[in-house]
N, C-alpha and C. Protein backbone atom coordinates (compact mmCIF):
# COMPACT_ATOMS: atom_id res chain seq x y z
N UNK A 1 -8.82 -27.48 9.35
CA UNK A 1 -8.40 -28.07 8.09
C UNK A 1 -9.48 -27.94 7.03
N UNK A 2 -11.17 -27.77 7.25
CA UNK A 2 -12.10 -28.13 6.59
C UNK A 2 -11.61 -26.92 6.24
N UNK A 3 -11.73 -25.62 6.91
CA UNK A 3 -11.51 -23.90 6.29
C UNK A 3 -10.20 -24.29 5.20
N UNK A 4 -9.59 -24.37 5.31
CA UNK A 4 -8.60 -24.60 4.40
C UNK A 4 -8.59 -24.99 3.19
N UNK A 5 -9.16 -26.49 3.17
CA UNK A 5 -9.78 -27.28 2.31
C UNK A 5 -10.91 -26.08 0.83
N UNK A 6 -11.69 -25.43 1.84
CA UNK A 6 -12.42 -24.79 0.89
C UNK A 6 -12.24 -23.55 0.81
N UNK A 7 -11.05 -22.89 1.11
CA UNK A 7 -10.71 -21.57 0.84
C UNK A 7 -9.73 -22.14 -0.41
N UNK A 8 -9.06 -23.24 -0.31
CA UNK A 8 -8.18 -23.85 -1.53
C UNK A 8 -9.17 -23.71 -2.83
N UNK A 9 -10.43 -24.58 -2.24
CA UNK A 9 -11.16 -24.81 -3.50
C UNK A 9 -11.59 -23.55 -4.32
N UNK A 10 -12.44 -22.84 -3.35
CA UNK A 10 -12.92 -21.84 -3.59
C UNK A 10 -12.04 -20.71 -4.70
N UNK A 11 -10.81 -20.68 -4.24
CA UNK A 11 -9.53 -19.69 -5.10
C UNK A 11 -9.14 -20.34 -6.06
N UNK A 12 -9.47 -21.41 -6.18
CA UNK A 12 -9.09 -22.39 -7.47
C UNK A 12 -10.05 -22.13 -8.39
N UNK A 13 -11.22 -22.11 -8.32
CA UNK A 13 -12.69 -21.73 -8.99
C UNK A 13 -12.55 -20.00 -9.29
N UNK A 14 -12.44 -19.24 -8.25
CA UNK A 14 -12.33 -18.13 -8.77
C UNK A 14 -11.05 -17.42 -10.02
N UNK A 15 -9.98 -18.47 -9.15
CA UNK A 15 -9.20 -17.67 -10.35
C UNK A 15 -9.52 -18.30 -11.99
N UNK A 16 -10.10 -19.44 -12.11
CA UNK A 16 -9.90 -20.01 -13.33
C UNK A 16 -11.34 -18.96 -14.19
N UNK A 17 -11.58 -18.33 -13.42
CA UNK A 17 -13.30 -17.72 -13.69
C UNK A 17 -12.36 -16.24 -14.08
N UNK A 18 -11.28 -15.67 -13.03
CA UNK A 18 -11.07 -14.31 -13.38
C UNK A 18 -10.13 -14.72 -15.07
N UNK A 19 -9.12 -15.78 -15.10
CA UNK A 19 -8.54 -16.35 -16.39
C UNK A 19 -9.41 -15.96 -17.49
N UNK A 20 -10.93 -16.25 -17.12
CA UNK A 20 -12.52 -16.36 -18.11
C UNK A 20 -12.41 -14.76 -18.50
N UNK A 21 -12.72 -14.46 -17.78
CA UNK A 21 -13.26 -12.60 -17.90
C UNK A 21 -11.68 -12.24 -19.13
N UNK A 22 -10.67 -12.39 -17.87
CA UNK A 22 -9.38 -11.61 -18.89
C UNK A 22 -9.82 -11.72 -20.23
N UNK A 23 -9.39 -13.31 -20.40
CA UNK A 23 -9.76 -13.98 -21.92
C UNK A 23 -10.74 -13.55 -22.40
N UNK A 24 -12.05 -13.06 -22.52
CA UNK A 24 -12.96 -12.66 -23.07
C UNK A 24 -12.74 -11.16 -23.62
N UNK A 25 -11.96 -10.51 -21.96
CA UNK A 25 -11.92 -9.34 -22.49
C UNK A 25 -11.05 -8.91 -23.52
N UNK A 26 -9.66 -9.92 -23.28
CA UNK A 26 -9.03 -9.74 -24.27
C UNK A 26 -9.08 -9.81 -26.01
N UNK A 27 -10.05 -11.05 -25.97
CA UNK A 27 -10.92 -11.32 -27.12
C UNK A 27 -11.64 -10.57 -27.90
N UNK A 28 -12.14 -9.50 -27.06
CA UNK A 28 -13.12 -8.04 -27.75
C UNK A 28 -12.10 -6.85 -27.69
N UNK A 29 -10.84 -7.20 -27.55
CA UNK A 29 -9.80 -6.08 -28.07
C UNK A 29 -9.91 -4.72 -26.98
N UNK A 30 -10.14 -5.36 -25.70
CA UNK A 30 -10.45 -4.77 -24.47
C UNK A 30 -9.01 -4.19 -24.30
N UNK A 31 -8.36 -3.00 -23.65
CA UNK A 31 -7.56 -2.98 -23.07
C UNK A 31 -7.46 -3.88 -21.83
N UNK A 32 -6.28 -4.34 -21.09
CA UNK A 32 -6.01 -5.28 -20.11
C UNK A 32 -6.44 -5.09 -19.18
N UNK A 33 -6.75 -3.79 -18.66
CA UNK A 33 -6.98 -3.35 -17.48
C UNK A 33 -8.80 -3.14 -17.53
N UNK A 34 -9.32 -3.61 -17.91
CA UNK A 34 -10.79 -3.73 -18.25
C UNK A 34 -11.49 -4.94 -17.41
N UNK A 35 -10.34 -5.51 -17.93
CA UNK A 35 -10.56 -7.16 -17.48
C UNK A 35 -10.47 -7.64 -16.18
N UNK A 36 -9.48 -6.74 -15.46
CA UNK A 36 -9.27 -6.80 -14.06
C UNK A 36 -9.94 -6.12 -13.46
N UNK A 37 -10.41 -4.43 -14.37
CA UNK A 37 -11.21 -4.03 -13.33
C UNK A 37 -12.58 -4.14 -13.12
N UNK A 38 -12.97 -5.21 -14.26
CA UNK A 38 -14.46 -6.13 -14.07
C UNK A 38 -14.63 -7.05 -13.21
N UNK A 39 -12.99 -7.53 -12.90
CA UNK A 39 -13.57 -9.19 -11.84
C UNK A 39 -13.31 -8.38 -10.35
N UNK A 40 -12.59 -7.12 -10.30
CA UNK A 40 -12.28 -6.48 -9.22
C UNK A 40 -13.84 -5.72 -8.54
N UNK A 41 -14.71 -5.07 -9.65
CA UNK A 41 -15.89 -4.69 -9.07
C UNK A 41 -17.21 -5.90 -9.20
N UNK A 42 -16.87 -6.73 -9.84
CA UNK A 42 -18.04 -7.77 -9.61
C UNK A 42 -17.35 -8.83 -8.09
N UNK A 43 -16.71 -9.00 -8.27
CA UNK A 43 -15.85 -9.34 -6.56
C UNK A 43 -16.55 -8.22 -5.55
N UNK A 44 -16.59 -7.27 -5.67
CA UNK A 44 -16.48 -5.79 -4.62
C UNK A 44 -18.53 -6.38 -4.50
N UNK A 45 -19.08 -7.08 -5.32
CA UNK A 45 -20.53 -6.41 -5.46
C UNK A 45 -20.81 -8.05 -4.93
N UNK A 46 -20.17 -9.19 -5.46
CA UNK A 46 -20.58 -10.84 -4.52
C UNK A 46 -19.92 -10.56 -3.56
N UNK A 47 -19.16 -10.19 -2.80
CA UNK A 47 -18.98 -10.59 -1.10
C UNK A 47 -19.49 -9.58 -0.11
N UNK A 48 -20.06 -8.39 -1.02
CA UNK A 48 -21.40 -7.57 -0.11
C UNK A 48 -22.40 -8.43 -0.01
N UNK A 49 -22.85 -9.11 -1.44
CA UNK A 49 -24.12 -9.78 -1.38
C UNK A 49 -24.12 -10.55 -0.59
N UNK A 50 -22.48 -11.75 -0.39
CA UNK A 50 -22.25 -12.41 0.56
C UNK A 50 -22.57 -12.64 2.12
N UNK A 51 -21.90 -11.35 2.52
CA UNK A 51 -21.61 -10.53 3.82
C UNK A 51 -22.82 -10.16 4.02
N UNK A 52 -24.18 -9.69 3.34
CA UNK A 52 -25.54 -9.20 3.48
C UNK A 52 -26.30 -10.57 3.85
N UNK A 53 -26.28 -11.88 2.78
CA UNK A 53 -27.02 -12.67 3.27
C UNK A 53 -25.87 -13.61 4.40
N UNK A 54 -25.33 -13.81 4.81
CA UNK A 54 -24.77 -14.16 5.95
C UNK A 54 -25.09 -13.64 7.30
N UNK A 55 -25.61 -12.44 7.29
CA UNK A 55 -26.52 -11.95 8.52
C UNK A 55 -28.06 -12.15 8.31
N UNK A 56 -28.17 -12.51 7.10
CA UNK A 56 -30.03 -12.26 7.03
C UNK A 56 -30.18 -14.08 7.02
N UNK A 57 -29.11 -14.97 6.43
CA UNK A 57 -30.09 -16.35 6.34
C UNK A 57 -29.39 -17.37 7.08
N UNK A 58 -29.95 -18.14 8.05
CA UNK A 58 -29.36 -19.19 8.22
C UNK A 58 -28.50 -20.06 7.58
N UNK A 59 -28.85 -20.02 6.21
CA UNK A 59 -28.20 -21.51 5.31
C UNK A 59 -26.73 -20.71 5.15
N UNK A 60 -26.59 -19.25 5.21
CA UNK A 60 -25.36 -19.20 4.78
C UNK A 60 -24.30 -19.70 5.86
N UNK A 61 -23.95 -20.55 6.05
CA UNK A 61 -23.11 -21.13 7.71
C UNK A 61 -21.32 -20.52 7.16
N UNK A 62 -20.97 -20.48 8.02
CA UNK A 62 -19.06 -20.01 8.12
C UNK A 62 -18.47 -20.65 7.14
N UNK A 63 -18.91 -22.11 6.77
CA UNK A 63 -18.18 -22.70 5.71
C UNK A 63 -18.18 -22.22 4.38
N UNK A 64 -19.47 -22.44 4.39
CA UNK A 64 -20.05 -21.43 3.22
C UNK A 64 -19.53 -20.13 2.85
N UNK A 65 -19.33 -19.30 3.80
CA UNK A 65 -18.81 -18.08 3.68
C UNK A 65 -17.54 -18.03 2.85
N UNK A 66 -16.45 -19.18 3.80
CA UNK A 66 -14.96 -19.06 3.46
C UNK A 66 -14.96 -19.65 2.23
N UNK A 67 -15.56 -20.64 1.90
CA UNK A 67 -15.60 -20.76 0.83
C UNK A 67 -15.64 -19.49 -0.69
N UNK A 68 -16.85 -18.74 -0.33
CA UNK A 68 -16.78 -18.07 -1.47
C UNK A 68 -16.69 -17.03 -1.28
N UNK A 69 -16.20 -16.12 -0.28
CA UNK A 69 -15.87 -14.99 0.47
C UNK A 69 -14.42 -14.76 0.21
N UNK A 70 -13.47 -15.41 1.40
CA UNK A 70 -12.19 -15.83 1.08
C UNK A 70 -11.75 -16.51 -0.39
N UNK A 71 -12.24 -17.59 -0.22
CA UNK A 71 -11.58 -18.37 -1.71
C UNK A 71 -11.88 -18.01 -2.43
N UNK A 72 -13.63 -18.33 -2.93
CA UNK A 72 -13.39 -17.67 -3.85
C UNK A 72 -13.45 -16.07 -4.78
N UNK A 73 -14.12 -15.40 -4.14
CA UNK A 73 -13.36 -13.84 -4.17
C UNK A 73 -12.63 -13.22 -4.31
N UNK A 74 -11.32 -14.36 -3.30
CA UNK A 74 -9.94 -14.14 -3.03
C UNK A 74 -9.20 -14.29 -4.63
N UNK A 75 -9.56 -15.32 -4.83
CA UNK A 75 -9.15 -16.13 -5.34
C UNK A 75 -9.92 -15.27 -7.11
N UNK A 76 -10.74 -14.54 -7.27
CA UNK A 76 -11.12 -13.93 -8.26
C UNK A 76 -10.92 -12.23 -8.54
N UNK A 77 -10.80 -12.24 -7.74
CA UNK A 77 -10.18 -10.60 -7.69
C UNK A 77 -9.00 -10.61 -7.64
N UNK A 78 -8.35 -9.11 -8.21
CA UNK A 78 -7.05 -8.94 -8.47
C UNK A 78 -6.10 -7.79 -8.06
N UNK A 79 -6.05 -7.89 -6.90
CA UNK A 79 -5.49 -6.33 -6.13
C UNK A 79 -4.02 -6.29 -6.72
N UNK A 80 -3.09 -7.58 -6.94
CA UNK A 80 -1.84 -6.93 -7.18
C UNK A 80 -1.75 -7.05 -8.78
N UNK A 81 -2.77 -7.34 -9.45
CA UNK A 81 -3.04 -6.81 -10.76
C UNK A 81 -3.37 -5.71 -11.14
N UNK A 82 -4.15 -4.82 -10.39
CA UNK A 82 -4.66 -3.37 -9.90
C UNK A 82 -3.57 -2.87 -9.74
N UNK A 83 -2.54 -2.89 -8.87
CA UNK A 83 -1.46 -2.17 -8.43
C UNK A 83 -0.40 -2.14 -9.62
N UNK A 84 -0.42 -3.01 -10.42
CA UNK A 84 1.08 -2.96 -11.34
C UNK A 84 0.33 -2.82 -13.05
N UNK A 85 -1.24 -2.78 -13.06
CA UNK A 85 -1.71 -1.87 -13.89
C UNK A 85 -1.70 -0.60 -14.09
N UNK A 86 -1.86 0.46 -12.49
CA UNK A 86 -1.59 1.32 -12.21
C UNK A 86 0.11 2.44 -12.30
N UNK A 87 0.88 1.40 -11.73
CA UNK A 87 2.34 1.36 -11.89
C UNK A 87 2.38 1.70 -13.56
N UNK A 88 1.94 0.72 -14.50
CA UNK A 88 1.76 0.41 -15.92
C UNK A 88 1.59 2.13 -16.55
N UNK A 89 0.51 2.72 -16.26
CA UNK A 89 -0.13 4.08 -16.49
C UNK A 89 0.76 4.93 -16.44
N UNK A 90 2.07 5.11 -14.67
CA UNK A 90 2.43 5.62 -15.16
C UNK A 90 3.84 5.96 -15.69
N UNK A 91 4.02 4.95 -15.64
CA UNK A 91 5.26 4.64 -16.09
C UNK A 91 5.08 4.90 -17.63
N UNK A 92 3.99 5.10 -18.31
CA UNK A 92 3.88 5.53 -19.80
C UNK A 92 3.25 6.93 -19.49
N UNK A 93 3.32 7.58 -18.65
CA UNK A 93 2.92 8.75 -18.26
C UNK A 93 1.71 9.23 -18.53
N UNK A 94 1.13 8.29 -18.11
CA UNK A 94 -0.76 8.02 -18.34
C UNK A 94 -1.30 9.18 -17.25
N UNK A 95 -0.95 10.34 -16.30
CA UNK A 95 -1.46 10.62 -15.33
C UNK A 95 -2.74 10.49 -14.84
N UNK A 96 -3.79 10.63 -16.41
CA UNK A 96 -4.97 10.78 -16.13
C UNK A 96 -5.77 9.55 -15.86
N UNK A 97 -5.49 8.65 -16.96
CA UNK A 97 -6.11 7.24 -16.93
C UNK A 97 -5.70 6.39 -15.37
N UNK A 98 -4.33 6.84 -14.82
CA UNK A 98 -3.81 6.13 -13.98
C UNK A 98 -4.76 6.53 -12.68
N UNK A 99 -5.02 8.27 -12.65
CA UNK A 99 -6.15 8.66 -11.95
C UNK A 99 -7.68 8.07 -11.80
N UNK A 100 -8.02 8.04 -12.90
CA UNK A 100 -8.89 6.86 -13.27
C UNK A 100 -9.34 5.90 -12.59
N UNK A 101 -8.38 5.40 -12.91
CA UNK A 101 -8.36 3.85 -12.61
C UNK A 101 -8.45 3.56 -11.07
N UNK A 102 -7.39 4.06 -10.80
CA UNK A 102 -7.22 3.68 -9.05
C UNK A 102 -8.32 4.37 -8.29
N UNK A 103 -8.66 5.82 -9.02
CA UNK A 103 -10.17 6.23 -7.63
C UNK A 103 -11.24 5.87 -8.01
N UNK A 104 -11.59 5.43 -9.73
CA UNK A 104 -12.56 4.33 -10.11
C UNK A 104 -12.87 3.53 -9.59
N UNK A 105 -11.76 2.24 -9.35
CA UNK A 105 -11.92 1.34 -8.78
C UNK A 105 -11.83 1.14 -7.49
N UNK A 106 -11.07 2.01 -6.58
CA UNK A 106 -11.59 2.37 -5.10
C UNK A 106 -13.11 2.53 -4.83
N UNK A 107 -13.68 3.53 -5.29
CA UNK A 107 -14.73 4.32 -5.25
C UNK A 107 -15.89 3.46 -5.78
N UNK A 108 -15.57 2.75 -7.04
CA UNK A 108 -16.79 1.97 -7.41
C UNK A 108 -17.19 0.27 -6.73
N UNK A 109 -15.96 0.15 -6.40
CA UNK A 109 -15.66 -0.99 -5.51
C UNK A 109 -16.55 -0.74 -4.04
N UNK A 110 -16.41 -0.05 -3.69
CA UNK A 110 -17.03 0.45 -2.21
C UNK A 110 -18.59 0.90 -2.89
N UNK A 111 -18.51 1.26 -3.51
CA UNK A 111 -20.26 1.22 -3.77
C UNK A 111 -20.88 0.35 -4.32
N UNK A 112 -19.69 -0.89 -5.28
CA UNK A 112 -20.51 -2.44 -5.25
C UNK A 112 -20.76 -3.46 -4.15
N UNK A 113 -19.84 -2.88 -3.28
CA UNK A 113 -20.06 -4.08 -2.08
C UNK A 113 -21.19 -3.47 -1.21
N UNK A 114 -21.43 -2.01 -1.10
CA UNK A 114 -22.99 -1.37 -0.60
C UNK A 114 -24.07 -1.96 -1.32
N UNK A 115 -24.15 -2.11 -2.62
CA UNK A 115 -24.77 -2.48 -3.48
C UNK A 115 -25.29 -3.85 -2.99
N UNK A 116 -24.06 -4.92 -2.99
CA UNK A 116 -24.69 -5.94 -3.16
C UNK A 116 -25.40 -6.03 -1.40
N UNK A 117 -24.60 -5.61 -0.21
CA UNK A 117 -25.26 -5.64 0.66
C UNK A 117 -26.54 -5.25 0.57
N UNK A 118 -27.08 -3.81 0.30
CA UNK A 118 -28.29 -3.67 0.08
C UNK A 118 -29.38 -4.14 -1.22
N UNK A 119 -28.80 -5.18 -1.85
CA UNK A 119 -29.70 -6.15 -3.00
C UNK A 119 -29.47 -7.25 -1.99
N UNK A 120 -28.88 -8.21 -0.84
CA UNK A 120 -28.88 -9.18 -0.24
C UNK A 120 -30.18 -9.09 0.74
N UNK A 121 -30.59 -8.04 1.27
CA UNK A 121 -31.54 -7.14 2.18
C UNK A 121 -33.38 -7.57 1.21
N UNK A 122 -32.90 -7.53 -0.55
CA UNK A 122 -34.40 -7.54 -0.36
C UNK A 122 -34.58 -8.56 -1.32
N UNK A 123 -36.01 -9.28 -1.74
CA UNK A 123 -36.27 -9.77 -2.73
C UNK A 123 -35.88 -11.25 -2.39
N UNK A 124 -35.62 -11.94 -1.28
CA UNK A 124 -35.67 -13.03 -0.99
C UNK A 124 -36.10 -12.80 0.34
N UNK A 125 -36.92 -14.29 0.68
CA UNK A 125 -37.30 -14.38 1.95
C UNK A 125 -36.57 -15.58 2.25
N UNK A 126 -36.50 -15.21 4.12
CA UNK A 126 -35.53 -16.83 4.60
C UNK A 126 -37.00 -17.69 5.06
């Protein structure tokens, strides 16, 4: 029940944070898909960092994890916003941008969560 409890919390915090980003981005006359695919690679780059110090420090314990791993991660990233942005592209017959986008954010996603794993690795001691 405690996992529960803070995977709730945790997705409650993240999404009101990804709400933040949209809104901002939308604010600087961002296209929409900017916005998602900022909380999608800063997500991809905290639950490497996550997943990195969870093997290197004690303090990070399981709770901790689900908390901001699951929840809130979960809960801040936007995969089926990704998918019907994509859809979006090409349904206006975007081929290229739609290309873009989806091996962008595949591709850069997998090298933020390397990222943050290997920035979790240095520059703190336990």
């Amino acid at each position: 029940m405690k996992a529960v409890l803070l995977v709730f919390l945790g997705g409650g915090l993240g999404s009101v944070l990804r709400y933040g980003v949209n809104t901002w981005t939308a604010h600087l006359n961002y296209s929409p898909f900017w916005g998602t695919f900022m909380v999608n690679m800063i997500g991809c780059l905290l639950i490497g960092l996550l997943f990195g110090w969870s093997m290197r420090f004690s303090w990070m314990d399981q709770s901790l994890l689900w908390l901001l791993s699951v929840g809130f991660c979960g809960g801040f990233t936007t995969f089926s916003t990704y998918a019907l942005e994509g859809q979006q592209f090409l349904k206006d017959g975007q081929l290229a941008n739609f290309v873009g986008y989806m091996a962008g954010s595949v591709l850069v996603g997998i090298a933020a969560v390397g990222l943050g794993i290997w920035l979790s690795r240095i520059g703190i001691n336990s």
